[in-house]
Protein backbone atom coordinates (compact mmCIF):
# COMPACT_ATOMS: atom_id res chain seq x y z
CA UNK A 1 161.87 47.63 93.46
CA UNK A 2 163.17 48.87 96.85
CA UNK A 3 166.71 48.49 97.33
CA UNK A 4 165.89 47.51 100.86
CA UNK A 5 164.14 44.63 99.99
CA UNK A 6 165.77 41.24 98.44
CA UNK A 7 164.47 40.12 94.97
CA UNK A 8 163.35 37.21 95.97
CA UNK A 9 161.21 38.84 98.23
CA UNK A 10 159.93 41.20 95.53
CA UNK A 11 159.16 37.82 93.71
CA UNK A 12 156.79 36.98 96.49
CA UNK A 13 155.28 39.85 97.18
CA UNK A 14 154.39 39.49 93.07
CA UNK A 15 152.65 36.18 94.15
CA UNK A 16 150.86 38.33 96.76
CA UNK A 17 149.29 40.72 94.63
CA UNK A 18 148.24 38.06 92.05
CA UNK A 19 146.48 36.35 94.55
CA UNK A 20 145.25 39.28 97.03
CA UNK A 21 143.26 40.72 93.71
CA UNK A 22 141.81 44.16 94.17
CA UNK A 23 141.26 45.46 97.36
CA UNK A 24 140.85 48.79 99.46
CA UNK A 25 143.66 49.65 101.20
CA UNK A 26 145.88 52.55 100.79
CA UNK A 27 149.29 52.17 98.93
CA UNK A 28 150.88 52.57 102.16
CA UNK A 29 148.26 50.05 104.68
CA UNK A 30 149.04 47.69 101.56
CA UNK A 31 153.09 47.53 101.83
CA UNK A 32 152.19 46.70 105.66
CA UNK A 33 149.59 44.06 104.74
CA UNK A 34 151.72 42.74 101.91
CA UNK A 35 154.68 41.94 103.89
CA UNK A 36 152.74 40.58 107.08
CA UNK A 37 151.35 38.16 104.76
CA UNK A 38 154.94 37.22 103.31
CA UNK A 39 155.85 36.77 106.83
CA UNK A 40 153.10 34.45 107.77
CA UNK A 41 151.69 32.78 104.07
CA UNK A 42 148.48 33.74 106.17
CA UNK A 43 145.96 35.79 103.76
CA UNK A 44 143.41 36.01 106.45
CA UNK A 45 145.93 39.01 107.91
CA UNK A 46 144.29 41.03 105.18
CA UNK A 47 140.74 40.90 107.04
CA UNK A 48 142.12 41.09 110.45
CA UNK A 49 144.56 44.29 110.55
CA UNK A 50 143.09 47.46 111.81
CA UNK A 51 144.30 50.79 111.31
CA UNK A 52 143.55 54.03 112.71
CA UNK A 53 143.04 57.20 111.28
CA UNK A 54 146.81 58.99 110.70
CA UNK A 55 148.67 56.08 112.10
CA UNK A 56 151.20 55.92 109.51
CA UNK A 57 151.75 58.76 108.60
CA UNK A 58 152.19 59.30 112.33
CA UNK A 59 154.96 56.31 112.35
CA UNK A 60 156.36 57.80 109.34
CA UNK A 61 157.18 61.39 110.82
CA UNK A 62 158.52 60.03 114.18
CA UNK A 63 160.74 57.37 112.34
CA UNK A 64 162.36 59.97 110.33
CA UNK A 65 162.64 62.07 114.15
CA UNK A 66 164.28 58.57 115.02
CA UNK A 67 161.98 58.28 117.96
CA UNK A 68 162.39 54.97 120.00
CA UNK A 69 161.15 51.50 119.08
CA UNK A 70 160.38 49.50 121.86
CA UNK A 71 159.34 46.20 121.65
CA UNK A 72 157.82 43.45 124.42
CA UNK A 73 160.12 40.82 123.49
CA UNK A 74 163.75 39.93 122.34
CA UNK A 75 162.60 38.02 118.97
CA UNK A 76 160.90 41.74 117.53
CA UNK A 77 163.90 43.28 118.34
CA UNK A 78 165.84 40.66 116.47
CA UNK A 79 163.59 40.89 114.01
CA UNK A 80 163.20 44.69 113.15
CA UNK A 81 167.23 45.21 113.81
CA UNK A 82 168.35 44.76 110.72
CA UNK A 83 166.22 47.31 108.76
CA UNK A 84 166.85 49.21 111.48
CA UNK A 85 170.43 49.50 110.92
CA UNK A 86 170.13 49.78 106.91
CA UNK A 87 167.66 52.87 107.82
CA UNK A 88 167.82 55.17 110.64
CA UNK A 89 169.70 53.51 113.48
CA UNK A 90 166.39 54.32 115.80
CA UNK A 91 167.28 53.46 119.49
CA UNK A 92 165.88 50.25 119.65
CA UNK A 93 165.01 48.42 123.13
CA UNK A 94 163.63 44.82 124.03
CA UNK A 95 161.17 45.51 126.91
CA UNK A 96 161.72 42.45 129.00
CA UNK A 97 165.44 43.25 128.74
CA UNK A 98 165.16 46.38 130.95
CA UNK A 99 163.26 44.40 133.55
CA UNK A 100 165.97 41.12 135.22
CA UNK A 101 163.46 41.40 138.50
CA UNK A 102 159.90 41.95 137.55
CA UNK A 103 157.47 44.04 140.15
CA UNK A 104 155.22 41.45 142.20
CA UNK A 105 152.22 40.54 140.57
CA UNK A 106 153.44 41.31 137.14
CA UNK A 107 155.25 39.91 134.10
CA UNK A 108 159.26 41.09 133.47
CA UNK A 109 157.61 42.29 129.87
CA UNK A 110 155.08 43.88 131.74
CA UNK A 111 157.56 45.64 134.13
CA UNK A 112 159.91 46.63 131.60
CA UNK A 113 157.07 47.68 129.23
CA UNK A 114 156.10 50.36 131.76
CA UNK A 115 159.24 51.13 132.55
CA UNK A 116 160.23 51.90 128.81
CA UNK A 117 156.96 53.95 128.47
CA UNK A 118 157.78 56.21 131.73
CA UNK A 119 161.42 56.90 129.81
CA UNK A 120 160.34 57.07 126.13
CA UNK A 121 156.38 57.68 125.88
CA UNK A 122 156.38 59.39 122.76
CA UNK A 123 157.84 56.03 121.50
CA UNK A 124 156.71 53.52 118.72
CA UNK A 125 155.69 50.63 120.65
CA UNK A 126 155.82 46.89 118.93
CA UNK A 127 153.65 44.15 121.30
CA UNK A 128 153.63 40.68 119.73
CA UNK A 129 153.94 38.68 122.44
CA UNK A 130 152.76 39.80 126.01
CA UNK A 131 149.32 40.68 125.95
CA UNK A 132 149.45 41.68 129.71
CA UNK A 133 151.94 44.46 128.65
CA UNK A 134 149.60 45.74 125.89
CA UNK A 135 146.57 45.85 128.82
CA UNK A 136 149.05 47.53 131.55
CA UNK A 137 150.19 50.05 128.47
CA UNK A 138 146.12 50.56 127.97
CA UNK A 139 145.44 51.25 131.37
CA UNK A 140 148.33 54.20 131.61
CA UNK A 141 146.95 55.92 128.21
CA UNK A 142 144.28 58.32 129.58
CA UNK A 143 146.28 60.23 132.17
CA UNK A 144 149.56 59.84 130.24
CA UNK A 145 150.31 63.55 129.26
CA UNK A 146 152.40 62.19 126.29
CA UNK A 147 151.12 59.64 124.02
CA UNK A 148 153.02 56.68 122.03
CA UNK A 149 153.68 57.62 117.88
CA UNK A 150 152.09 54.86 117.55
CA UNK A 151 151.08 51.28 119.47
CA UNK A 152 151.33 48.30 117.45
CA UNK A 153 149.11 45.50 119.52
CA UNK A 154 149.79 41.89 117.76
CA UNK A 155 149.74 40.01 120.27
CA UNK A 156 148.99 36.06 119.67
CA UNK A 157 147.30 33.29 121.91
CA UNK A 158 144.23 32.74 124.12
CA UNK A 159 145.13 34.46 127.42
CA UNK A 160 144.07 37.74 127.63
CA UNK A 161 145.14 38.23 123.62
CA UNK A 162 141.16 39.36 122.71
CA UNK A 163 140.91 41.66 125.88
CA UNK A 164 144.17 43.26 125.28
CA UNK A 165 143.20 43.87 121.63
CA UNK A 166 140.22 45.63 122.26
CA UNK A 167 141.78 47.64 125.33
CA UNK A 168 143.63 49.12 122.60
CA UNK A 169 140.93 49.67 120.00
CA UNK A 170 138.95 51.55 122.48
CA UNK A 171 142.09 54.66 123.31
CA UNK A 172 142.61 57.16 120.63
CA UNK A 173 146.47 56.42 120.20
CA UNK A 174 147.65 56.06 117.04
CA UNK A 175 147.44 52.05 116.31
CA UNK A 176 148.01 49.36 114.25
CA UNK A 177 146.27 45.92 115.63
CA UNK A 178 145.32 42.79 114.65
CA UNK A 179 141.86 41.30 115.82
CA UNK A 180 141.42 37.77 116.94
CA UNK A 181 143.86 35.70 118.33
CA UNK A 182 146.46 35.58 115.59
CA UNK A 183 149.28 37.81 115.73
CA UNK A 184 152.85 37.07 117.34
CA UNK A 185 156.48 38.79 117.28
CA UNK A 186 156.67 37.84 113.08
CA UNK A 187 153.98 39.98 112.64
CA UNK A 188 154.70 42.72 115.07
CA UNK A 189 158.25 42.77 113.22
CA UNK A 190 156.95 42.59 109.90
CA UNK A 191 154.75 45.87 110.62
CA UNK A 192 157.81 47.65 111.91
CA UNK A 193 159.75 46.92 108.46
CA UNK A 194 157.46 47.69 106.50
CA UNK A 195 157.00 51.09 108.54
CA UNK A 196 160.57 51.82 108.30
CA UNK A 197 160.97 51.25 104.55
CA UNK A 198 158.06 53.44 104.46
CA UNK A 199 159.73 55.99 106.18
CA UNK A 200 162.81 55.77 104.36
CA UNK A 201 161.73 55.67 101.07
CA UNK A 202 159.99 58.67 101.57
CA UNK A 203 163.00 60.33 103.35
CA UNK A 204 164.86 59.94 100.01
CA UNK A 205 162.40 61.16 97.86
C-alpha cells in the first residue's frame, strides 16, 4: 500500500481491479486508469484514455526535476495541491489566475494558458476544463522551440471538446488524453496524482 494513499482508497481501488479483470495496460498506465476511475465510478475511462509513447516516464523524470504544473482552471489546482505538497512542492499555477483581463477575442484560461506556456514551456500542462486553451496550446506546438513534459488534454463538454482532443492527438508532445466528450478538472487532477505518486514512489526506491 502507498503511504500516500488513504486505506479506504486502497479498499476501492481493490473493488477496481475485481471488476476491471485482466487487461493491457502497463503497471504504470494502470495506477493512472485506476484512480481516474475512483475519481469518476466511470469504467468507460478505461477505453477512452490515450497514451503516447514515453509519456510517463517523461512526467516521471520532470516531476522529480520539479518542473511546473500548470493547470487551465482553479478546481485542478485545488485538486492536485495536496499531493503536491506531500511530494515535491512543484510550482504549481492555475492558468486563468495569471490572466484578470483576457486578450480580445479570447478566453482569460486561454490568455493565461499562453501566457504560462511563454514562461514555463517545458512545463506539465493539466487541461480539464477549457478546450479553447488546449486548441490555442495546439496551435503554438510546431514552432515552439521547447516542448511541454507532457500535455494532459481532458477536457469535458460539447464545444470544441472533440476538436481540441484531436488537435492534440495529431502533435508529437508527450500526452495523456481522453477521447470523446468526457473528461473534466476530476479527471485532469486525478491523472496528475497518480503521476506524482508515480514519481515519488520511484524517487524513494
Amino acid at each position: 500500500m502507498s503511504l500516500l494513499n488513504h486505506p479506504i482508497l486502497e479498499q476501492s481501488f481493490a473493488v477496481i481491479d475485481r471488476e476491471i479483470g485482466e487487461h493491457n495496460f502497463s503497471p504504470a498506465e494502470y495506477a493512472i486508469v485506476r484512480r481516474v476511475i475512483h475519481t469518476t465510478a466511470d469504467f468507460e475511462f478505461a477505453t477512452l484514455i490515450r497514451f503516447s509513447p514515453g509519456a510517463i516516464e517523461n512526467a516521471i523524470a520532470s516531476l522529480q526535476r520539479r518542473v511546473p504544473i500548470i493547470t487551465d482552471v482553479g478546481m485542478v489546482k485545488q485538486g492536485v495541491a495536496g499531493m503536491v505538497s506531500k511530494t515535491f512542492g512543484t510550482p504549481l499555477i492555475a492558468a486563468v489566475e495569471e490572466a484578470p483581463v483576457p486578450l480580445p477575442g479570447k478566453t482569460r484560461t486561454e490568455t493565461g494558458l499562453m501566457q504560462c506556456f511563454e514562461l514555463f514551456p517545458d512545463a506539465i500542462f493539466a487541461i480539464g476544463n477549457a478546450p479553447t486553451a488546449l486548441l490555442a496550446l495546439c496551435a503554438e506546438l510546431p514552432k515552439a522551440p521547447v516542448q511541454p513534459a507532457l500535455v494532459i488534454g481532458v477536457p469535458v463538454g460539447f464545444i470544441s471538446v472533440l476538436e481540441s482532443k484531436a488537435a492534440l492527438a495529431n502533435t508529437p508532445v508527450p500526452q495523456i488524453r481522453i477521447e470523446g466528450r468526457k473528461g473534466g478538472s476530476p479527471v485532469a487532477a486525478a491523472i496528475v496524482n497518480a503521476l506524482l505518486i508515480l514519481a515519488w514512489e520511484a524517487y524513494e526506491s
